[in-house]
C-alpha atoms as a PDB file:
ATOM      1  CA  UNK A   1     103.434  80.535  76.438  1.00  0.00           C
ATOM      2  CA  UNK A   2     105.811  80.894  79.565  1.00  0.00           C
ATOM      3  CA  UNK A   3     102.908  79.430  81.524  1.00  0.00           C
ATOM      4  CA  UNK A   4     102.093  76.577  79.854  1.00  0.00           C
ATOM      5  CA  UNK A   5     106.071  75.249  79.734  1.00  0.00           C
ATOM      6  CA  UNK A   6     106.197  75.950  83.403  1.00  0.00           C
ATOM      7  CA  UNK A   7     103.399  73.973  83.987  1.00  0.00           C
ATOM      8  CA  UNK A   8     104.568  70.708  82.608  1.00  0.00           C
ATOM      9  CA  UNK A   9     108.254  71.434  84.701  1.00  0.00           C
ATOM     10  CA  UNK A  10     106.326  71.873  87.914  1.00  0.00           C
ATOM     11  CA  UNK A  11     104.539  68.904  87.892  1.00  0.00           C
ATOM     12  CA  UNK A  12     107.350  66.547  88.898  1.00  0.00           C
ATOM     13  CA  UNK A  13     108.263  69.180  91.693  1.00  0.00           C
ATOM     14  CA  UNK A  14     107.914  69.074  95.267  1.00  0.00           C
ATOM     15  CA  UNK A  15     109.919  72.258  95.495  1.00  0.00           C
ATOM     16  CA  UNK A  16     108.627  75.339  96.903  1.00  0.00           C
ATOM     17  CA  UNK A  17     111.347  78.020  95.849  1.00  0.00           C
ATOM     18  CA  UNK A  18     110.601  76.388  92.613  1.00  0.00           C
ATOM     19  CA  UNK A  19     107.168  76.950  92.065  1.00  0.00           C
ATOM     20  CA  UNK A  20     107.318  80.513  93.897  1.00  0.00           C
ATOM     21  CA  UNK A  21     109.631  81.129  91.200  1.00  0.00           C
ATOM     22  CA  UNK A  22     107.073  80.089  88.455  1.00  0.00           C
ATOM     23  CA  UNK A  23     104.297  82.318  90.423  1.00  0.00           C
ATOM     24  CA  UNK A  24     106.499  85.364  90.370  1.00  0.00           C
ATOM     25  CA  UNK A  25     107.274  85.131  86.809  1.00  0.00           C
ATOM     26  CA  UNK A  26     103.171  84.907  86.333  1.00  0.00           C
ATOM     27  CA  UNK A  27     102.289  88.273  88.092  1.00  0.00           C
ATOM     28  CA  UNK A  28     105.363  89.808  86.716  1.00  0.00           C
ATOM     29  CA  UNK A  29     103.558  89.110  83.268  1.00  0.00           C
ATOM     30  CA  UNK A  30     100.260  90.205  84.395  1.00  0.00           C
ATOM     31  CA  UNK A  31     101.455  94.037  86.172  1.00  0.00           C
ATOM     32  CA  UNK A  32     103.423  94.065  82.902  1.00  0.00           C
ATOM     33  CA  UNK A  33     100.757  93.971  80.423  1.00  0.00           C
ATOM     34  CA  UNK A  34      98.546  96.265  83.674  1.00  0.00           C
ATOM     35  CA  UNK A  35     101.546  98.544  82.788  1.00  0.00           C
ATOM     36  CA  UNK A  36     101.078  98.425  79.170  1.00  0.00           C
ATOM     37  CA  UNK A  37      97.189  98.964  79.351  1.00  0.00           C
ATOM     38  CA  UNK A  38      96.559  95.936  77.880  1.00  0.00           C
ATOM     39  CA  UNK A  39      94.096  94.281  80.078  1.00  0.00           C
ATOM     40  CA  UNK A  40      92.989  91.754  77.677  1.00  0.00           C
ATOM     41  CA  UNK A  41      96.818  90.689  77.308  1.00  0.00           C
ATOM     42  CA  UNK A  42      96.792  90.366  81.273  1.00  0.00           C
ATOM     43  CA  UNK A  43      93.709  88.095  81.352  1.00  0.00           C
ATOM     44  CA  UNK A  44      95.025  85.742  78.774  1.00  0.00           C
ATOM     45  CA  UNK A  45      98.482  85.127  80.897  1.00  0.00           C
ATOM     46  CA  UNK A  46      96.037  84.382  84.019  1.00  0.00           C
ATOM     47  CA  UNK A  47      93.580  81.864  81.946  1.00  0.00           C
ATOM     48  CA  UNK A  48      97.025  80.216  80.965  1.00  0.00           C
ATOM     49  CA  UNK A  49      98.522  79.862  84.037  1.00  0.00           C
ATOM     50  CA  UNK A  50      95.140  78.697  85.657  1.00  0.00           C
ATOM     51  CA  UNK A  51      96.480  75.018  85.647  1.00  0.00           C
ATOM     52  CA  UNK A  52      99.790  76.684  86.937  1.00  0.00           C
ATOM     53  CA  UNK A  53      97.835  78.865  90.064  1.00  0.00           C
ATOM     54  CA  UNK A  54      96.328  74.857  90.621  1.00  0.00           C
ATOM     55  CA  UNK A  55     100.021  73.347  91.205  1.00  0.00           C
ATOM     56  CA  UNK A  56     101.048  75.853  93.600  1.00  0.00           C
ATOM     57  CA  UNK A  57      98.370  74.815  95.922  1.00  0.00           C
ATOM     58  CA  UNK A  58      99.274  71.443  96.369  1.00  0.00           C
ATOM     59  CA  UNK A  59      99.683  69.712  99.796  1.00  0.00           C
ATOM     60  CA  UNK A  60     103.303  69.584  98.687  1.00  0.00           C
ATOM     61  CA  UNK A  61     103.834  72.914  98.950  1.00  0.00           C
ATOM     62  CA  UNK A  62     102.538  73.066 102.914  1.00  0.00           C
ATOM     63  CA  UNK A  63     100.780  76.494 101.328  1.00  0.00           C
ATOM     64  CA  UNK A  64     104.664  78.592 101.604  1.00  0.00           C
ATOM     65  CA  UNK A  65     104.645  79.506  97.892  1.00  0.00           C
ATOM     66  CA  UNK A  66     104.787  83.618  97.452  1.00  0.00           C
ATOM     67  CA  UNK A  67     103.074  84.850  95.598  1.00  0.00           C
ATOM     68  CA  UNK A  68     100.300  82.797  96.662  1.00  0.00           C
ATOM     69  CA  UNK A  69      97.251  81.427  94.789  1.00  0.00           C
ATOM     70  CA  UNK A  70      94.991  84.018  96.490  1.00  0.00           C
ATOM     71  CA  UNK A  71      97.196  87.118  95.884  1.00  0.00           C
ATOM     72  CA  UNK A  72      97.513  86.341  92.199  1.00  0.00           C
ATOM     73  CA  UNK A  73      93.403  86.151  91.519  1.00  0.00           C
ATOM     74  CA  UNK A  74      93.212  89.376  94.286  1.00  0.00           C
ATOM     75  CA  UNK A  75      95.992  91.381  92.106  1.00  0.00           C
ATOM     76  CA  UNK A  76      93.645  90.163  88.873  1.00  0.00           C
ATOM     77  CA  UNK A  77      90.197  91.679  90.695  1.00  0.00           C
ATOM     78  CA  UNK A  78      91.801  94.347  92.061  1.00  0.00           C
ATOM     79  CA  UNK A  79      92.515  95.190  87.993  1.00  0.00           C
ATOM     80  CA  UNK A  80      89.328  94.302  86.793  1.00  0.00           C
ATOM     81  CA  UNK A  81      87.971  96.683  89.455  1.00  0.00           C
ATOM     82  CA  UNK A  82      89.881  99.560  88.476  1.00  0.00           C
ATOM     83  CA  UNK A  83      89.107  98.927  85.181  1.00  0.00           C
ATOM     84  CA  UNK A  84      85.460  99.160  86.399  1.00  0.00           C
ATOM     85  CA  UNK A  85      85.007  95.202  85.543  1.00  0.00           C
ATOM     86  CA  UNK A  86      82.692  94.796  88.337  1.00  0.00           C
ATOM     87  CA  UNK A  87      81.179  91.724  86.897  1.00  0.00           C
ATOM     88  CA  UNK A  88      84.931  90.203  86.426  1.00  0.00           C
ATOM     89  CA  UNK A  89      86.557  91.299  89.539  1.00  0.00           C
ATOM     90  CA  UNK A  90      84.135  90.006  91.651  1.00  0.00           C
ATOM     91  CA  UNK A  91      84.680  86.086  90.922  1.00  0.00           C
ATOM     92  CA  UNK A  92      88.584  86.330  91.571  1.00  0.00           C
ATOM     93  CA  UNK A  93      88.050  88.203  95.041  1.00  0.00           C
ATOM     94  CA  UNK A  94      85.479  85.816  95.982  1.00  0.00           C
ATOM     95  CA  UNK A  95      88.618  83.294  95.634  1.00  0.00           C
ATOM     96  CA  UNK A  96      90.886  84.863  96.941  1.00  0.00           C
ATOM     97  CA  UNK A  97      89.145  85.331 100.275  1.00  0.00           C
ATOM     98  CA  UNK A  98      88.240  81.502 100.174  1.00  0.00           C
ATOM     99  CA  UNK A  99      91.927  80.552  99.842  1.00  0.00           C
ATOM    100  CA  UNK A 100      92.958  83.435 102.032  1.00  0.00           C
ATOM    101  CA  UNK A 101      91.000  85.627 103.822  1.00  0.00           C
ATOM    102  CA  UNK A 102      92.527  89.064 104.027  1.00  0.00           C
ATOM    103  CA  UNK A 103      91.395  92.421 104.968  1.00  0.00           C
ATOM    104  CA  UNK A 104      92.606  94.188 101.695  1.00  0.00           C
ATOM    105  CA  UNK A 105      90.965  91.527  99.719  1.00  0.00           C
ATOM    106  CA  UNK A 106      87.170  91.997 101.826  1.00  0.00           C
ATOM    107  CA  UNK A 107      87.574  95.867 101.834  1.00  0.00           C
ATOM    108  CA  UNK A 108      87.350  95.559  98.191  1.00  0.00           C
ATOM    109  CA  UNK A 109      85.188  92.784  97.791  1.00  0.00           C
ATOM    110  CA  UNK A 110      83.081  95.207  99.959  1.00  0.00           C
ATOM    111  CA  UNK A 111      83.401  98.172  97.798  1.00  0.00           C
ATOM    112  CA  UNK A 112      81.964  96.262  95.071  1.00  0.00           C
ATOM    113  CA  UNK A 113      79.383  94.852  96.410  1.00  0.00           C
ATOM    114  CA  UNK A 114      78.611  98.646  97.803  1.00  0.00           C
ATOM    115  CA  UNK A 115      78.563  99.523  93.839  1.00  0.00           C
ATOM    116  CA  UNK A 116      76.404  96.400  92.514  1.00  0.00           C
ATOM    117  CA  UNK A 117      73.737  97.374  95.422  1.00  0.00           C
ATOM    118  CA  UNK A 118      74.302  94.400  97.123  1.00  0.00           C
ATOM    119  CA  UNK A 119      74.490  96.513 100.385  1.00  0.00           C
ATOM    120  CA  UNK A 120      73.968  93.401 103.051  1.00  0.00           C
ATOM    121  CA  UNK A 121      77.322  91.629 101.357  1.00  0.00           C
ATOM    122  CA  UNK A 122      79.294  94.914 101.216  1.00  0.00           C
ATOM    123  CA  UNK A 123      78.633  95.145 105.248  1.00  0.00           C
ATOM    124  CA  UNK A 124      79.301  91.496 105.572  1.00  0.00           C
ATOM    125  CA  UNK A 125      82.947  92.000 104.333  1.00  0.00           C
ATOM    126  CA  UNK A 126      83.028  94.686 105.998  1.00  0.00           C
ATOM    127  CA  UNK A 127      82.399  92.521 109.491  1.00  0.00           C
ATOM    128  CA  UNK A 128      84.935  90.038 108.373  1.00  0.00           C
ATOM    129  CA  UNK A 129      87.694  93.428 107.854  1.00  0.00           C
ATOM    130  CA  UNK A 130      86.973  94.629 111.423  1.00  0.00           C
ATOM    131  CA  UNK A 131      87.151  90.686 112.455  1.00  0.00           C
ATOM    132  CA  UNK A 132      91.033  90.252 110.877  1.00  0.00           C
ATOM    133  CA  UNK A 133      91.918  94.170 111.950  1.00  0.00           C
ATOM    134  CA  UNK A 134      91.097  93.558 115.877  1.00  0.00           C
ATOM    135  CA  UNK A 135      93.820  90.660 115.703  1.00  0.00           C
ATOM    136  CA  UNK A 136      96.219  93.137 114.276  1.00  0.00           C
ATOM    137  CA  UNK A 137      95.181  96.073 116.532  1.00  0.00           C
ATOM    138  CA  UNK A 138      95.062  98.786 113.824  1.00  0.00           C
ATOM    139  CA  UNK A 139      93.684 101.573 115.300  1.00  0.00           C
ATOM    140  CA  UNK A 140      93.556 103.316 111.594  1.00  0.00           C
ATOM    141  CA  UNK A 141      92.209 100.556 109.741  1.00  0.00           C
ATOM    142  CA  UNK A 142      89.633  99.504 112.018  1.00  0.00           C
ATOM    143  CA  UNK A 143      88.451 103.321 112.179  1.00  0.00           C
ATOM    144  CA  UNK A 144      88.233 103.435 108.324  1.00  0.00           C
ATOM    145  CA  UNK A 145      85.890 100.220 108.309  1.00  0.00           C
ATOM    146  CA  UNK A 146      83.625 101.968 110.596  1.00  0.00           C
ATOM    147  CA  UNK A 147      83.750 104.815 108.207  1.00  0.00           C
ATOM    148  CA  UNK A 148      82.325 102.324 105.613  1.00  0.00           C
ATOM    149  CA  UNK A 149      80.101 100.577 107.345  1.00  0.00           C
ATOM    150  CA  UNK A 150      78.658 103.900 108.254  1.00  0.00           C
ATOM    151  CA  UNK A 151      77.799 104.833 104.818  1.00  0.00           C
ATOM    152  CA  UNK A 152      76.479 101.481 103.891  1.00  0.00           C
ATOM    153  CA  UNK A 153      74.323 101.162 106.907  1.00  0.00           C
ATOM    154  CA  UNK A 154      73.288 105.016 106.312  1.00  0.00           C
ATOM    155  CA  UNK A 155      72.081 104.128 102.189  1.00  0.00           C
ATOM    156  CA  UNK A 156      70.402 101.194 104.065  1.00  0.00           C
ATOM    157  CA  UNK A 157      68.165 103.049 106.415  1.00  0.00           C
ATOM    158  CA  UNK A 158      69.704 101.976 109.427  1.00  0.00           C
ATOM    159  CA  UNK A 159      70.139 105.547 110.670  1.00  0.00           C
ATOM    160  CA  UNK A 160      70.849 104.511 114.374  1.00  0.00           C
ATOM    161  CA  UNK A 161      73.665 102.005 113.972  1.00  0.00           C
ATOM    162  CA  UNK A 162      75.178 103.939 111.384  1.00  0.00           C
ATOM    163  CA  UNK A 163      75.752 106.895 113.762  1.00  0.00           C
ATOM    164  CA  UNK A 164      77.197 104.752 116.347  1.00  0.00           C
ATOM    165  CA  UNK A 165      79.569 103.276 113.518  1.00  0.00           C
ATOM    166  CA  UNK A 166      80.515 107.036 112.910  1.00  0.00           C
ATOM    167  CA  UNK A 167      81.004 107.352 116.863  1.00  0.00           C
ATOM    168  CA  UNK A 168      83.061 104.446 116.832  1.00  0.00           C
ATOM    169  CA  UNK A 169      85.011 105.407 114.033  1.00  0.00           C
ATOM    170  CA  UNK A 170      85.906 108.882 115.474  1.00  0.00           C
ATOM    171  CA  UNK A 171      87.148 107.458 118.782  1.00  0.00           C
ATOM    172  CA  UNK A 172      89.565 105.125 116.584  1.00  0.00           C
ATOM    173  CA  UNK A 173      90.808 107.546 114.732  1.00  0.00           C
ATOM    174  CA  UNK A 174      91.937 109.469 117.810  1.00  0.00           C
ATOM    175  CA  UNK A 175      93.463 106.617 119.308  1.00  0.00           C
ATOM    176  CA  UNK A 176      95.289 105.617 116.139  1.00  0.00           C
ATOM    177  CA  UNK A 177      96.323 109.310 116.167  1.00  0.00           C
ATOM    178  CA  UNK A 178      97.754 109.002 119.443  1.00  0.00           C
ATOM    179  CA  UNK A 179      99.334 105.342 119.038  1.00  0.00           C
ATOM    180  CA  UNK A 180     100.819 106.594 115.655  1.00  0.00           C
ATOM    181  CA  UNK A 181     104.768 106.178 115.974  1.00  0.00           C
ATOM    182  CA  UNK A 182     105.972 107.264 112.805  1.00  0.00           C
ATOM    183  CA  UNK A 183     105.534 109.828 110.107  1.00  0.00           C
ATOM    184  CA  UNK A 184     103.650 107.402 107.941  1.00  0.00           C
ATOM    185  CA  UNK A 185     100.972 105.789 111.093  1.00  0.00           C
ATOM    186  CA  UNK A 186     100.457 109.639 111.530  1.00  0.00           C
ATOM    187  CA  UNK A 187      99.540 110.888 108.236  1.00  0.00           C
ATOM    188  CA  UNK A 188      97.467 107.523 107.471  1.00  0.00           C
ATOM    189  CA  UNK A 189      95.666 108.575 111.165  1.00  0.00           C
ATOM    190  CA  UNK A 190      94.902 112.044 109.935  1.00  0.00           C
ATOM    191  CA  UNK A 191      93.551 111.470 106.669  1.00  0.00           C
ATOM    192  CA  UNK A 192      91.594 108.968 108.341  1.00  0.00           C
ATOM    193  CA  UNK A 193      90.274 111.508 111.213  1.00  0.00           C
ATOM    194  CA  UNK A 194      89.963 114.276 108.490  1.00  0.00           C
ATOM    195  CA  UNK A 195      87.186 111.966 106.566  1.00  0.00           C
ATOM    196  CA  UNK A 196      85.402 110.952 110.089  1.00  0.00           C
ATOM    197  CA  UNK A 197      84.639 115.132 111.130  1.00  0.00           C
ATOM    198  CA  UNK A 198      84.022 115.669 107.488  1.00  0.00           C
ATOM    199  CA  UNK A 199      80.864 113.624 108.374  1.00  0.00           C
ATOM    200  CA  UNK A 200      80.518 115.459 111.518  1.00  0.00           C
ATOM    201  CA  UNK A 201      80.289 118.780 108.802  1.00  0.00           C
ATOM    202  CA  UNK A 202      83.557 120.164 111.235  1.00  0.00           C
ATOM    203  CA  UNK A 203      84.863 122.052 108.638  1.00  0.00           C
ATOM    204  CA  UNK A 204      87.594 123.889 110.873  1.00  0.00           C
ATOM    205  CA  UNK A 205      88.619 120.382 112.668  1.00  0.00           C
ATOM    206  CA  UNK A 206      88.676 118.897 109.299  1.00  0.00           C
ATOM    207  CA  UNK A 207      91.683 121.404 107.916  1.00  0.00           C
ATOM    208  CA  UNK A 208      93.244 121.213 110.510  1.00  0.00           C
ATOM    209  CA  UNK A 209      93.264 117.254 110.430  1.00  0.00           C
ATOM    210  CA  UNK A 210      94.429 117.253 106.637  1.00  0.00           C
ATOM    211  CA  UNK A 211      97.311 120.019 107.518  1.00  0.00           C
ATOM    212  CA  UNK A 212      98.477 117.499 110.246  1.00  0.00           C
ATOM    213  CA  UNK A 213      98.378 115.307 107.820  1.00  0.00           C
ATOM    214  CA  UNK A 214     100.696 117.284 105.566  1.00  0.00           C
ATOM    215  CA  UNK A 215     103.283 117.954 107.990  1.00  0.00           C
ATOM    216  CA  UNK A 216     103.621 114.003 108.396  1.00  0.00           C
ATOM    217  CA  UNK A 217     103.501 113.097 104.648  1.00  0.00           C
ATOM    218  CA  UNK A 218     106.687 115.697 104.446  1.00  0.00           C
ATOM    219  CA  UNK A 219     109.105 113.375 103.806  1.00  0.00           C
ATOM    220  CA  UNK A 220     107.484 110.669 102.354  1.00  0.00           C
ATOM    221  CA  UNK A 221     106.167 111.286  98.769  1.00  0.00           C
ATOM    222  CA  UNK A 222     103.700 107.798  98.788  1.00  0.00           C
ATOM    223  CA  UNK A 223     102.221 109.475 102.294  1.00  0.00           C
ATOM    224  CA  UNK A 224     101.845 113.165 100.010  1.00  0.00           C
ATOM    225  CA  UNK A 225      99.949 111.603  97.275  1.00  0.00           C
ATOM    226  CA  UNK A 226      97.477 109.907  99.474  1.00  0.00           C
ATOM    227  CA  UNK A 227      97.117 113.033 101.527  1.00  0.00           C
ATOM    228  CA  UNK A 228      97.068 115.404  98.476  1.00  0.00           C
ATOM    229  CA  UNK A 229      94.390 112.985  96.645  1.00  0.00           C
ATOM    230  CA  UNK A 230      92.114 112.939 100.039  1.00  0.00           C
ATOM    231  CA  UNK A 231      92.501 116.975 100.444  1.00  0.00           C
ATOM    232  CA  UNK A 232      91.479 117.495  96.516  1.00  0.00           C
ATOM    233  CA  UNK A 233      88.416 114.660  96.706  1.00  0.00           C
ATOM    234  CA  UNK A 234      87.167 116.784  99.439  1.00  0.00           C
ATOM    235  CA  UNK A 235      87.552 120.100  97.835  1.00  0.00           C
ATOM    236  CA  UNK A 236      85.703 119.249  94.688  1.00  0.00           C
ATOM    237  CA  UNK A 237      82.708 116.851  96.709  1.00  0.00           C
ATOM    238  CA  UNK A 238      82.616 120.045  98.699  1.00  0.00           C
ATOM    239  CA  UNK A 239      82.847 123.089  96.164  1.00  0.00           C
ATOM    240  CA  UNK A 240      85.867 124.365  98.759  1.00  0.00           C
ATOM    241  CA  UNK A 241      88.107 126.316  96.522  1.00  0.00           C
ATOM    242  CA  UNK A 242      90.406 126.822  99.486  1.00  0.00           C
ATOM    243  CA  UNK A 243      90.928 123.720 100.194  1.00  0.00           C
ATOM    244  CA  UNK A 244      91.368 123.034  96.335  1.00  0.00           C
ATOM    245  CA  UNK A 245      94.199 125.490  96.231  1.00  0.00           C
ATOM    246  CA  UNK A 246      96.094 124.117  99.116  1.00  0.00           C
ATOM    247  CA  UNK A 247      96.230 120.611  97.671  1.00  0.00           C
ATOM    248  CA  UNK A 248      97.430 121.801  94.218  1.00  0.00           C
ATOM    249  CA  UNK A 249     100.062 123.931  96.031  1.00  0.00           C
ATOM    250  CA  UNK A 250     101.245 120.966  98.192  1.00  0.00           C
ATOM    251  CA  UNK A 251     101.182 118.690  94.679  1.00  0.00           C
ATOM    252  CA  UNK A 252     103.280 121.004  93.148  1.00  0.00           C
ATOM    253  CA  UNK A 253     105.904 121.511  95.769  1.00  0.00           C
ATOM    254  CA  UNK A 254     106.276 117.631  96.436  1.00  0.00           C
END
């Protein structure tokens, strides 16, 4: 309902704070009902504030409302997505990187098209994520696209650029290793290193990546998840029951 009344207020507005506000109180409904598991519930708030997402983009507005147009259909596919909604998700991302391209939006954008098959749009994304990340100069980020692109080029055939993407990759992930400032740049360098060698098959170099990564995730618990979840994927793709133990004894001391 909320949606619908704050449509008809915001029509006479030229305000942005205003219609920020109305945006906010939209995605507050939406991670509420995500909250709930009720997905249907979240959908039906989005299909009523559809006119609503429309206002915001006005000229008026000189595009400074938050939440924007394009985060509120990218928070909506990233749902559907984890809800394994391919089919559903895929329409709002689409959106949201024609109102606003961003990298978080394309990586997953890519990592559905990588599930549907569609292999040549999952690396086109994938272009457009390296094209945004060079004009941030994330060392980590850019390394982890490689990554990708490596395994979509690799399930395409295209053995010989995919092992230069891996190359690539691994001499990012050093660098953002050694550009890595804080606890938090060094733990998300790591993890990404770790899941470069694990390619390489350097087993050794690979521990000793994710205990790196440990010892910077100490202090903060977002950081230990990540790390512990990465550590544990590995163990079980890789039947490494030593591995396996370390990340439940980590989980359980954080």
């Amino acid at each position: 309902v909320a949606p619908l009344l704050l449509s008809q207020a915001l029509e006479g507005s030229d305000q942005t704070r205003e219609a920020s506000w109305a945006l906010r109180f939209v995605l507050e409904g939406i991670l509420q009902a995500e909250a709930l598991g009720d997905l249907p519930a979240a959908r039906r708030v989005f299909a009523r504030a559809e006119p609503l997402i429309a206002l915001s983009r006005r000229d008026v507005y000189g595009g400074r409302v938050t939440p924007s147009a394009s985060r509120l259909h990218f928070f909506m596919g990233a749902m559907e997505a984890g809800a394994g909604e391919l089919q559903r998700a895929h329409p709002h991302l689409e959106q949201a990187v024609e109102l606003e391209p961003t990298a978080d939006a394309f990586r997953l954008l890519a990592s559905i098209d990588r599930q549907r098959r569609d292999l040549k749009g999952a690396l086109a994304s994938l272009d457009r994520v390296l094209e945004l990340s060079k004009g941030t100069g994330d060392a980590a980020m850019q390394a982890e696209t490689h990554l990708s692109r490596f395994e979509v080029l690799r399930e395409m055939g295209d053995n010989a650029r995919a092992a230069e993407g891996l190359e690539t990759a691994l001499m990012l992930g050093l660098s953002a290793r050694t550009a890595a400032q804080t606890g938090q740049e060094l733990a998300v360098a790591e993890r990404v290193l770790g899941r470069v060698l694990e390619r390489y098959d350097a087993k050794e170099a690979t521990r000793r990546a994710a205990k790196r990564a440990y010892e910077a995730s100490r202090n903060d618990i977002r950081q230990m998840t990540e790390t512990v979840l990465d550590t544990s994927r590995r163990a079980l793709t890789l039947g490494d029951l030593r591995t396996a133990r370390d990340s439940v004894r980590h989980a359980v001391s954080a």
